[in-house]
Protein backbone atom coordinates (compact mmCIF):
# COMPACT_ATOMS: atom_id res chain seq x y z
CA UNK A 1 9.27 13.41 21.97
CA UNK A 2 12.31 11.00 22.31
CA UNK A 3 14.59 11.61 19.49
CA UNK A 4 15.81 8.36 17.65
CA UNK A 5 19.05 9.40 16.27
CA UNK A 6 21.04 8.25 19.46
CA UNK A 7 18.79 5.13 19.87
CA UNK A 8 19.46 4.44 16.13
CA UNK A 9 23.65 3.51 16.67
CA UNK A 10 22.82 1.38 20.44
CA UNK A 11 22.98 -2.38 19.52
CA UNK A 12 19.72 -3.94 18.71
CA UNK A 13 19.82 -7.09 16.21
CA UNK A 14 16.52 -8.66 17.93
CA UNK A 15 14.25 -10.00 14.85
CA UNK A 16 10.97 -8.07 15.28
CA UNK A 17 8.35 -11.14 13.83
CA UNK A 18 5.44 -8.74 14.07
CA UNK A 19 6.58 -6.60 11.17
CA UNK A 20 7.31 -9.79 8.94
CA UNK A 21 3.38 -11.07 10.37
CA UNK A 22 1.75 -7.56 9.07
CA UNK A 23 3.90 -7.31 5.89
CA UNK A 24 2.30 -11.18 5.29
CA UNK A 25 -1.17 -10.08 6.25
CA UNK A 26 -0.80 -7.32 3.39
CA UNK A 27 0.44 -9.51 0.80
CA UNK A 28 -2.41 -11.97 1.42
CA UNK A 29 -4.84 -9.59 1.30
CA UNK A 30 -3.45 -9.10 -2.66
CA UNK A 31 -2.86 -12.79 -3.52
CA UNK A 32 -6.33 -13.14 -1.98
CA UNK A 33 -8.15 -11.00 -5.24
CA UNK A 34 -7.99 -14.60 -6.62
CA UNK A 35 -10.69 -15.79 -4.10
CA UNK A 36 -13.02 -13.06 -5.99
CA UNK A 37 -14.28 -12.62 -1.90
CA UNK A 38 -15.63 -9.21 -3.48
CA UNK A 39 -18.60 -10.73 -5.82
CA UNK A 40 -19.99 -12.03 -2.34
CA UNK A 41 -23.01 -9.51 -2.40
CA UNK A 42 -24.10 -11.08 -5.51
CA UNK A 43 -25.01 -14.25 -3.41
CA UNK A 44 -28.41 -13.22 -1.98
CA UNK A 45 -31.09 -15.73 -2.58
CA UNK A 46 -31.04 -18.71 0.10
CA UNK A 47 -29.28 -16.92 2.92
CA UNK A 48 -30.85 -15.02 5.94
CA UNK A 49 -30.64 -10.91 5.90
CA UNK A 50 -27.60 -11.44 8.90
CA UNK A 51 -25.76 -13.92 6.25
CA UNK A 52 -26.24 -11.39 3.75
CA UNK A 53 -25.15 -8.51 5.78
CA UNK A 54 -21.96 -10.49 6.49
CA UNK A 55 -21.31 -10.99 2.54
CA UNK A 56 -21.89 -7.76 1.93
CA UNK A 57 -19.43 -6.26 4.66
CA UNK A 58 -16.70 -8.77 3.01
CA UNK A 59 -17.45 -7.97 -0.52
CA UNK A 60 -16.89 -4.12 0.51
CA UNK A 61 -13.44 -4.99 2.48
CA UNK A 62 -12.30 -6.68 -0.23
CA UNK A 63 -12.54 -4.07 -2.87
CA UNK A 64 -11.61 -0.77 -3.34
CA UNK A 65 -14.01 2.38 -2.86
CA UNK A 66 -14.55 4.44 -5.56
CA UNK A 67 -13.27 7.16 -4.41
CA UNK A 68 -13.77 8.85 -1.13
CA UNK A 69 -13.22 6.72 1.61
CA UNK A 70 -11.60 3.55 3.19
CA UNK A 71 -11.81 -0.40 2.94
CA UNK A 72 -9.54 -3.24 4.24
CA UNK A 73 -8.97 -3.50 0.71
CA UNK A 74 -7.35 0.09 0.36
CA UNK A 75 -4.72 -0.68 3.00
CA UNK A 76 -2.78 -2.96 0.79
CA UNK A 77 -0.30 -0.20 -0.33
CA UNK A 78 -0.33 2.43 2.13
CA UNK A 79 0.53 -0.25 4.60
CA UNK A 80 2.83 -2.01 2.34
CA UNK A 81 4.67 1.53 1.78
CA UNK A 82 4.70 2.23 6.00
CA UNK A 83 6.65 -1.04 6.34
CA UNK A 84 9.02 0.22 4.22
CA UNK A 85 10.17 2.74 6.22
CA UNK A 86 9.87 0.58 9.28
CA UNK A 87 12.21 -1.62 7.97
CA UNK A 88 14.47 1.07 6.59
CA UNK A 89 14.92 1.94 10.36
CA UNK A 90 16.14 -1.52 11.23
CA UNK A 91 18.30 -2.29 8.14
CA UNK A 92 19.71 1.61 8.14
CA UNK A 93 20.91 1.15 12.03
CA UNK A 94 22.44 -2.13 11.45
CA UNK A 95 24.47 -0.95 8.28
CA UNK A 96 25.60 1.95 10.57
CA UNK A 97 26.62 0.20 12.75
CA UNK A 98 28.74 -2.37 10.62
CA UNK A 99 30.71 0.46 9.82
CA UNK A 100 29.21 1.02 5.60
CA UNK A 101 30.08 4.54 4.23
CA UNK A 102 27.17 6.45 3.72
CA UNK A 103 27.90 7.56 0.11
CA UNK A 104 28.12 3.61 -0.89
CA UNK A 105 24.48 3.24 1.11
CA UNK A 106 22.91 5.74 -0.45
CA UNK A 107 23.97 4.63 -4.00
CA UNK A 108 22.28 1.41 -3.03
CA UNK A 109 19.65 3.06 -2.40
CA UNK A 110 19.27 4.73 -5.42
CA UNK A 111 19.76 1.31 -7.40
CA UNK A 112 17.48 -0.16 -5.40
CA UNK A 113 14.60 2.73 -6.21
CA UNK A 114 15.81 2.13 -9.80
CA UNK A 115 14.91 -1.22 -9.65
CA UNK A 116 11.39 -0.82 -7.78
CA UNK A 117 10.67 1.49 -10.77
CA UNK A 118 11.44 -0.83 -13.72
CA UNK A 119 10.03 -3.93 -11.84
CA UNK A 120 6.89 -1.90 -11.42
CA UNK A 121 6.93 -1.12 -15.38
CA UNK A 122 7.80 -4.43 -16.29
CA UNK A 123 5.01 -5.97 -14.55
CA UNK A 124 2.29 -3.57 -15.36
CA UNK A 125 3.62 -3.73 -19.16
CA UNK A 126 3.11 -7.94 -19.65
CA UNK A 127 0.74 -8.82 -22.38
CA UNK A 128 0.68 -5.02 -24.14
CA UNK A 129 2.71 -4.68 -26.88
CA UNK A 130 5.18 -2.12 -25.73
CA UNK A 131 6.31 -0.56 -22.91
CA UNK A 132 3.93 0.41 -20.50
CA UNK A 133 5.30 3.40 -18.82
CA UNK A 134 3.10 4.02 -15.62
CA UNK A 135 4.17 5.26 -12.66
CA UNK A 136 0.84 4.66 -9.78
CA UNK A 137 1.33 0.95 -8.62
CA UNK A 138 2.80 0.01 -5.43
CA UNK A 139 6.57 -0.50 -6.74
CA UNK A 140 7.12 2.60 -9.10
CA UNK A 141 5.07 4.78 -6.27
CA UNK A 142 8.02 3.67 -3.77
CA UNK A 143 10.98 3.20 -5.96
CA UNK A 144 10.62 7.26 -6.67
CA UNK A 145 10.69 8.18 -2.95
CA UNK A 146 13.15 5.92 -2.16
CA UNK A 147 16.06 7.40 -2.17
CA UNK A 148 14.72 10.22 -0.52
CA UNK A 149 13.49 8.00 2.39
CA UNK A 150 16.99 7.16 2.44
CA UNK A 151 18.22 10.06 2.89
CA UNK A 152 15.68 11.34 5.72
CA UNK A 153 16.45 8.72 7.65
CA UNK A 154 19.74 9.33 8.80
CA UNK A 155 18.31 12.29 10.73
CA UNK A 156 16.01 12.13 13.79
CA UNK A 157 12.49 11.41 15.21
CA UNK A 158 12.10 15.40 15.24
CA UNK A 159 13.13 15.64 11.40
CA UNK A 160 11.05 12.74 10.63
CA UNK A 161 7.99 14.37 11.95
CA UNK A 162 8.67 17.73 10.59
CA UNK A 163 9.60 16.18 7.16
CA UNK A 164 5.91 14.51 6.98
CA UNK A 165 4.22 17.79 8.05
CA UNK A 166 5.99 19.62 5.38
CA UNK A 167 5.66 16.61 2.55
CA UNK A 168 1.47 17.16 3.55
CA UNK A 169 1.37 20.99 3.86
CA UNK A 170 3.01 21.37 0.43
CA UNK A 171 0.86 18.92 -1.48
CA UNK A 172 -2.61 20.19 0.54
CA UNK A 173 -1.22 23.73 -1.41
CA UNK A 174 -0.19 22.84 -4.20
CA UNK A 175 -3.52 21.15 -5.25
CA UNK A 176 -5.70 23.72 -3.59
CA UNK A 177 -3.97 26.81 -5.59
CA UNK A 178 -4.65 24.61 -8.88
CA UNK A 179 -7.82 26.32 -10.31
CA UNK A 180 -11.07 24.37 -10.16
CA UNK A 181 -12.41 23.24 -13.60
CA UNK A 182 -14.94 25.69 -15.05
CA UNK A 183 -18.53 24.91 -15.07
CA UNK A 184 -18.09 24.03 -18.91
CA UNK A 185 -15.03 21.54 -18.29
CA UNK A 186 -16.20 17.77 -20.10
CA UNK A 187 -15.84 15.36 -17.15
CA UNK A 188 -17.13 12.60 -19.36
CA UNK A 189 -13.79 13.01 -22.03
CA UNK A 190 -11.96 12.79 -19.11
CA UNK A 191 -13.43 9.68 -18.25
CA UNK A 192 -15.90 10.46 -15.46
CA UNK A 193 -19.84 10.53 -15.99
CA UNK A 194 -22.13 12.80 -15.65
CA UNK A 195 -23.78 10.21 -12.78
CA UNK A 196 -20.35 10.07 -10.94
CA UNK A 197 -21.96 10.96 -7.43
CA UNK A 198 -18.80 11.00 -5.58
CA UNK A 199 -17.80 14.39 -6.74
CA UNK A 200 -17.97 17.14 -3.84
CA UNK A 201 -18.82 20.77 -4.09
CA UNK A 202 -16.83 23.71 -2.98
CA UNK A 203 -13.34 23.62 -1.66
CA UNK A 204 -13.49 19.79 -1.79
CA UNK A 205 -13.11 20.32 -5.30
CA UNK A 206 -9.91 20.86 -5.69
CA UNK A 207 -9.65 16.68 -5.36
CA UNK A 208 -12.42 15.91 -7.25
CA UNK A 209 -11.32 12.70 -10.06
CA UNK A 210 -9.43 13.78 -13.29
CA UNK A 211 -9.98 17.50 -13.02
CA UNK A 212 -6.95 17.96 -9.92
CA UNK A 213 -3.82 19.11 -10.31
CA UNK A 214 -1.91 15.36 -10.46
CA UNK A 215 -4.50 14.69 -13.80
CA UNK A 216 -3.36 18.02 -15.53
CA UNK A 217 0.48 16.50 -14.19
CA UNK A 218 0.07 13.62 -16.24
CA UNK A 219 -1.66 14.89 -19.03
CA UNK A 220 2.51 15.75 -19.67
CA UNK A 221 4.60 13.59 -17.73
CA UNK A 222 2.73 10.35 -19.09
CA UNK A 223 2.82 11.55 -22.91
CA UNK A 224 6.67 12.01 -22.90
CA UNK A 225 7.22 8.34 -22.68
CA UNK A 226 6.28 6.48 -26.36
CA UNK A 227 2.45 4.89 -25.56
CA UNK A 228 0.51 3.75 -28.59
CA UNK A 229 -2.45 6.20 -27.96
CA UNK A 230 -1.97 9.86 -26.10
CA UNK A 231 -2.58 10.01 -22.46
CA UNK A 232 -5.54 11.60 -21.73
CA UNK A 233 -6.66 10.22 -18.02
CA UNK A 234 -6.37 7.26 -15.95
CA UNK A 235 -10.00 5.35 -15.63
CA UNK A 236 -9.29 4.90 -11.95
CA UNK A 237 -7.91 8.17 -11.06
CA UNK A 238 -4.51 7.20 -10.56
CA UNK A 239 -1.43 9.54 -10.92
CA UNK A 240 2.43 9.70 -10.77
CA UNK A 241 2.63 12.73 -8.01
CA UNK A 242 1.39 10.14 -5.59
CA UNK A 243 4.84 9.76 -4.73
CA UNK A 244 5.10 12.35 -2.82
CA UNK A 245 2.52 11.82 -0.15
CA UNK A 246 3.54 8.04 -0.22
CA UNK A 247 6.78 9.23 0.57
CA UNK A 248 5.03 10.87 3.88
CA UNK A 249 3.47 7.44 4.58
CA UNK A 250 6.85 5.19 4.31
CA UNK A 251 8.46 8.52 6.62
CA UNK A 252 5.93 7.51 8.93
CA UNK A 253 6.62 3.81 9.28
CA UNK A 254 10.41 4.85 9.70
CA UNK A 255 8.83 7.25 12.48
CA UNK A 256 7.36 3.28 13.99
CA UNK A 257 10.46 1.44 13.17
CA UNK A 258 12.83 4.34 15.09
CA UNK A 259 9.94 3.82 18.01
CA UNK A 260 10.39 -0.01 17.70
CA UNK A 261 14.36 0.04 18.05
CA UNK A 262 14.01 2.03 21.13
CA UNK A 263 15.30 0.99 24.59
CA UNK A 264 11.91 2.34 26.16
CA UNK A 265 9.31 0.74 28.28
CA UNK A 266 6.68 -1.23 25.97
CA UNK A 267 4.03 0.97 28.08
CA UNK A 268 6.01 4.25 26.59
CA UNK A 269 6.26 2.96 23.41
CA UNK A 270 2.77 2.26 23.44
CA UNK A 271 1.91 5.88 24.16
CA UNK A 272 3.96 7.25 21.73
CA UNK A 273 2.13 4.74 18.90
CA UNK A 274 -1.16 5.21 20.38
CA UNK A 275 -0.84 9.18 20.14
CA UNK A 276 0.25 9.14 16.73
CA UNK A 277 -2.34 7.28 16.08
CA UNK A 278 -4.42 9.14 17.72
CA UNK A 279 -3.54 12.71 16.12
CA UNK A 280 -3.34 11.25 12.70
CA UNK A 281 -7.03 9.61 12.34
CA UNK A 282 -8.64 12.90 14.21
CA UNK A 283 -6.71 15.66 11.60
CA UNK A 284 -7.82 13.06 8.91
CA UNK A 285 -11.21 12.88 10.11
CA UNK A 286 -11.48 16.78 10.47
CA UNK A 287 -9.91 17.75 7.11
CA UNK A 288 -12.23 15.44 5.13
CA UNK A 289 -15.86 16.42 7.51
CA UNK A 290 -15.20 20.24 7.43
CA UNK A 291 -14.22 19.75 3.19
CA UNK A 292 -10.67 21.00 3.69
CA UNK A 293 -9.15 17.88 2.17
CA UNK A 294 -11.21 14.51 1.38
CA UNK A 295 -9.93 11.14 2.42
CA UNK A 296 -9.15 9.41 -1.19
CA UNK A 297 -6.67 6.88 -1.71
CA UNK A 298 -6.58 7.14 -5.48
CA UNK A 299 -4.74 9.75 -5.43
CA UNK A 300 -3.17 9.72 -1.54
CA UNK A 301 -4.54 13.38 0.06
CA UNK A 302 -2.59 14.17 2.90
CA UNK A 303 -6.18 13.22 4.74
CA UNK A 304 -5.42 9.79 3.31
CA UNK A 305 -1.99 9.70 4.49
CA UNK A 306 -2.98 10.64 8.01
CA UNK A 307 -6.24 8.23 7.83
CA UNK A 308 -3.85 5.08 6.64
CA UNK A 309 -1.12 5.77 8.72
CA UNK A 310 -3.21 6.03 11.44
CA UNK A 311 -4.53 2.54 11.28
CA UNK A 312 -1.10 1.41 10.29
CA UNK A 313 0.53 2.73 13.41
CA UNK A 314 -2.86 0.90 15.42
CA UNK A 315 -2.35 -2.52 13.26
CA UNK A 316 1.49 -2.40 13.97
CA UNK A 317 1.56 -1.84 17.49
CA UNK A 318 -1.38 -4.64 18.28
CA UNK A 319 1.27 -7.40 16.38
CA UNK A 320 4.40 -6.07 18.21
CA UNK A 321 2.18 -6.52 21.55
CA UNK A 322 0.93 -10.08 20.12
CA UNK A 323 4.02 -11.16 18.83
CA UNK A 324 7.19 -9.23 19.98
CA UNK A 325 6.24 -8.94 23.26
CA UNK A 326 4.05 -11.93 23.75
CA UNK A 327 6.18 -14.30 21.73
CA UNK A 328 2.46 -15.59 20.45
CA UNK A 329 3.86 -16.00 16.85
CA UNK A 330 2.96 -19.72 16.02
CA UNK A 331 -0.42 -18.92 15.14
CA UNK A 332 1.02 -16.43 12.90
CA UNK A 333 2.81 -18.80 10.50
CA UNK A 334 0.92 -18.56 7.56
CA UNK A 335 1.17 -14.81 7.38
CA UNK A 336 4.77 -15.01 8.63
CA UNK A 337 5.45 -17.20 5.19
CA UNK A 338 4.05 -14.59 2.79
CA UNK A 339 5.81 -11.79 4.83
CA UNK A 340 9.00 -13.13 4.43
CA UNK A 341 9.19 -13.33 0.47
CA UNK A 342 6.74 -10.14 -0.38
CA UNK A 343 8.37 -9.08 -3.32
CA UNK A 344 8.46 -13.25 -4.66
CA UNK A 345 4.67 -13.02 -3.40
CA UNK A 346 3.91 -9.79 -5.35
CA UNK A 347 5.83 -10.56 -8.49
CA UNK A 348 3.70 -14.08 -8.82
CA UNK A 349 0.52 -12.44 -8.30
CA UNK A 350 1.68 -10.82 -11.60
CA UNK A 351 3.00 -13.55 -13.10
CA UNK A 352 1.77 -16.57 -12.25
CA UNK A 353 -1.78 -15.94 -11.35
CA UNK A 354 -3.23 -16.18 -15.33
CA UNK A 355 -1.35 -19.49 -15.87
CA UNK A 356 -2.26 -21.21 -12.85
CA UNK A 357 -5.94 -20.47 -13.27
CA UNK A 358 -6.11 -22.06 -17.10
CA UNK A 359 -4.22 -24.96 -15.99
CA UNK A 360 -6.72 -25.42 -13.29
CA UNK A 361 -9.41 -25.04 -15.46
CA UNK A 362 -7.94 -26.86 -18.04
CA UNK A 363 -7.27 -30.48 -15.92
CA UNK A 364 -10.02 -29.29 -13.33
CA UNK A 365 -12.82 -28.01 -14.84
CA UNK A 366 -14.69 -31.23 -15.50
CA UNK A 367 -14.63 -31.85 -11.66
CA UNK A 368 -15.72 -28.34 -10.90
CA UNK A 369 -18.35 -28.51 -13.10
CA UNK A 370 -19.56 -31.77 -11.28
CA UNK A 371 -19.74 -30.15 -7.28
CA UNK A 372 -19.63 -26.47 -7.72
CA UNK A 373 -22.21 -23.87 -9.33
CA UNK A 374 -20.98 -21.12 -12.37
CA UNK A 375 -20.63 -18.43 -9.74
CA UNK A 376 -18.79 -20.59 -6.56
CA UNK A 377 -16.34 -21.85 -9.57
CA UNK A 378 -14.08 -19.10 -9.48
CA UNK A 379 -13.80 -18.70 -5.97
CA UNK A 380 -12.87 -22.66 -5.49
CA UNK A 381 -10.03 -22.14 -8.70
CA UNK A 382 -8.72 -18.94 -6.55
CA UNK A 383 -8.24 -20.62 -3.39
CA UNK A 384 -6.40 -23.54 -5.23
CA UNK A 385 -4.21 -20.82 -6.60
CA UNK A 386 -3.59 -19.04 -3.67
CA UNK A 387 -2.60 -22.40 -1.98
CA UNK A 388 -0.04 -22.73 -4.76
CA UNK A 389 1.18 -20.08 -4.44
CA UNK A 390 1.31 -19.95 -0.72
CA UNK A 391 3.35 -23.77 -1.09
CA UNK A 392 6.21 -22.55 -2.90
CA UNK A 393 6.37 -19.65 -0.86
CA UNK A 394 6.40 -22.05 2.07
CA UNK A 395 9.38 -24.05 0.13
CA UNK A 396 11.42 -20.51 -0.59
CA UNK A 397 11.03 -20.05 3.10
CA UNK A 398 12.19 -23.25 4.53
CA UNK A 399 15.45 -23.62 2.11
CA UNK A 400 15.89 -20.21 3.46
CA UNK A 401 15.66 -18.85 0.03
CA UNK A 402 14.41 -14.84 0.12
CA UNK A 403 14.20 -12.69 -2.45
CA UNK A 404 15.52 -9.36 -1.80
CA UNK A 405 16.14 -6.29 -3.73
């Protein structure tokens, strides 16, 4: 395995578009909820079985599982996270190399996780009527590995490796020493019911949805912060100690970017992204068939880290093929808009995406009513939205304007 620590200080300034293309297809794949894509399989009468096959595999990529498993839709974040560290390898180099003292960079990098975290609360508390302290969205889950990130990536490709088996093997542990429930425990005041049928017997257990270690977690940590009711579970399955597997998966994308920056043959660095790939998605696959660890997002497994970053390492290296080496990017432009300003993109999917529907509604909805059904309504007022949106993102990128943190 080359080691990247070397490769990390030799001059490389080259703008890699492919990781600006895939951070773009991620965000769109978020704005895109507005399109309401997933209420496809609802459209059945009129079309031919093949047509509603089709709506059916695009209502089921467009949403998220359950629990167990993987859709499109469920690569938002974990991907989103990966090019985190992918970047970090590129921006950590550069700063290196301009001669920054590592103390000063690694107090901006705690700011900067300090400001992932309250953006993250600040966004998930508009329209309640206090603070919403929650820490299992995309920003807060990043902003509290941060720093950490930051720190593990001033060492090399070896460390980086070791530091992701390590992350896994501790929370695979810790969750499987956490006693299963009891055959009296009340899954349904915990939220689940007693028709949940993704539950799995046995060892599996140990993951099954608000009876795992990260539930009985926040059943503390989320009642020490003032909330206007106690904390009891999250009605998705979403906890706080997701952090530390999503810290494995952004360690993993600084494992791609340190590949990336190297002075290799693009058929090496193929082989080294193909392999990881490779060893990732068949440990995944063999944790969750033998019931050693199931593949669920909701609350990251290490089989879910190894499953996403799996298809993140196979998604990354087609674009860098595609775009970085081909220098096909034109086609690309849309997503290459969106990719540039993802935090402006995220933050107006929050913000803007309420407003902008009523006031289509509101100086639209007479039209609509006139040349689209109830149901097609909402996907026509979504794709004006997400056109919006996608113009002023298109403006912020042309005046050169990006929004960094």
């Amino acid at each position: 395995m080359v080691d990247a620590t070397e490769a990390a200080l030799r001059p490389n300034s080259r703008r890699m578009p492919s990781i600006d293309i895939y951070r773009g297809m991620v965000m769109f794949l978020m704005l895109a909820e507005v399109l309401h894509w997933s209420q496809l399989r609802e459209f059945k009468e009129g079309f031919s079985p093949w047509i509603q096959s089709v709506f059916e595999w695009v209502s089921f990529h467009t949403s998220h599982v359950e629990w167990r498993g993987c859709s499109l839709h469920d690569m938002i974040q974990p991907s989103f996270s990966f090019l985190v560290g992918t970047s970090l390898a590129f921006s950590y180099a550069k700063r290196v190399a301009s001669g920054q003292a590592w103390g000063w960079m690694f107090l901006h990098a705690c700011w900067r996780s300090v400001i992932l975290i309250s953006l993250g609360i600040f966004l998930r508390s508009l329209g309640k009527s206090q603070t919403n302290f929650t820490f299992d969205d995309t920003l807060t889950q990043i902003g509290l590995g941060y720093w950490i990130l930051f720190m593990v990536a001033s060492l090399g490709t070896r460390w980086w490796i070791a530091t992701v088996v390590v992350i896994l093997g501790l929370v695979w542990g810790a969750f499987a020493a956490f006693p299963l429930p009891t055959s009296e425990f009340d899954y349904a005041a915990v939220g689940v019911p007693s028709t949940w049928p993704h539950h799995v017997d046995g060892f599996g257990a140990h993951w099954n949805k608000n009876s795992n270690l990260a539930w009985a977690f926040d059943t503390w940590w989320m009642n020490q912060f003032p909330r206007e009711k106690p904390f009891l579970f999250s009605g998705g399955g979403y906890c706080t100690l997701s952090f530390v597997p999503t810290l494995a998966t952004m360690t993993l994308g600084l494992i791609a970017g340190g590949w990336l920056r190297l002075e290799i043959t693009e058929s090496e660095r193929s082989r080294f992204f193909l392999l990881a790939a490779a060893v990732c998605l068949a440990m995944a696959w063999g944790l969750d068939y033998f019931g050693v660890c199931p593949i669920v997002k909701r609350i990251w497994t290490p089989s879910w880290t190894l499953w996403s970053g799996g298809l993140c390492f196979v998604w990354l290296l087609a674009l860098h093929w595609i775009c970085d080496v081909g220098g096909f990017t034109r086609w690309a432009y849309f997503w290459t808009v969106i990719g540039a300003n993802s935090i402006a993109a995220y933050v107006m999917s929050w913000t803007l995406e309420k407003p902008t529907h009523d006031a289509i509604e509101r100086h639209l909805g007479a039209l609509l009513d006139q040349v689209a059904s109830d149901a097609v309504q909402p996907m026509l007022i979504g794709a004006m939205t997400l056109l919006l949106f996608w113009c002023i993102l298109r403006w912020m990128y042309r005046q050169g304007i990006f929004v960094r943190i």
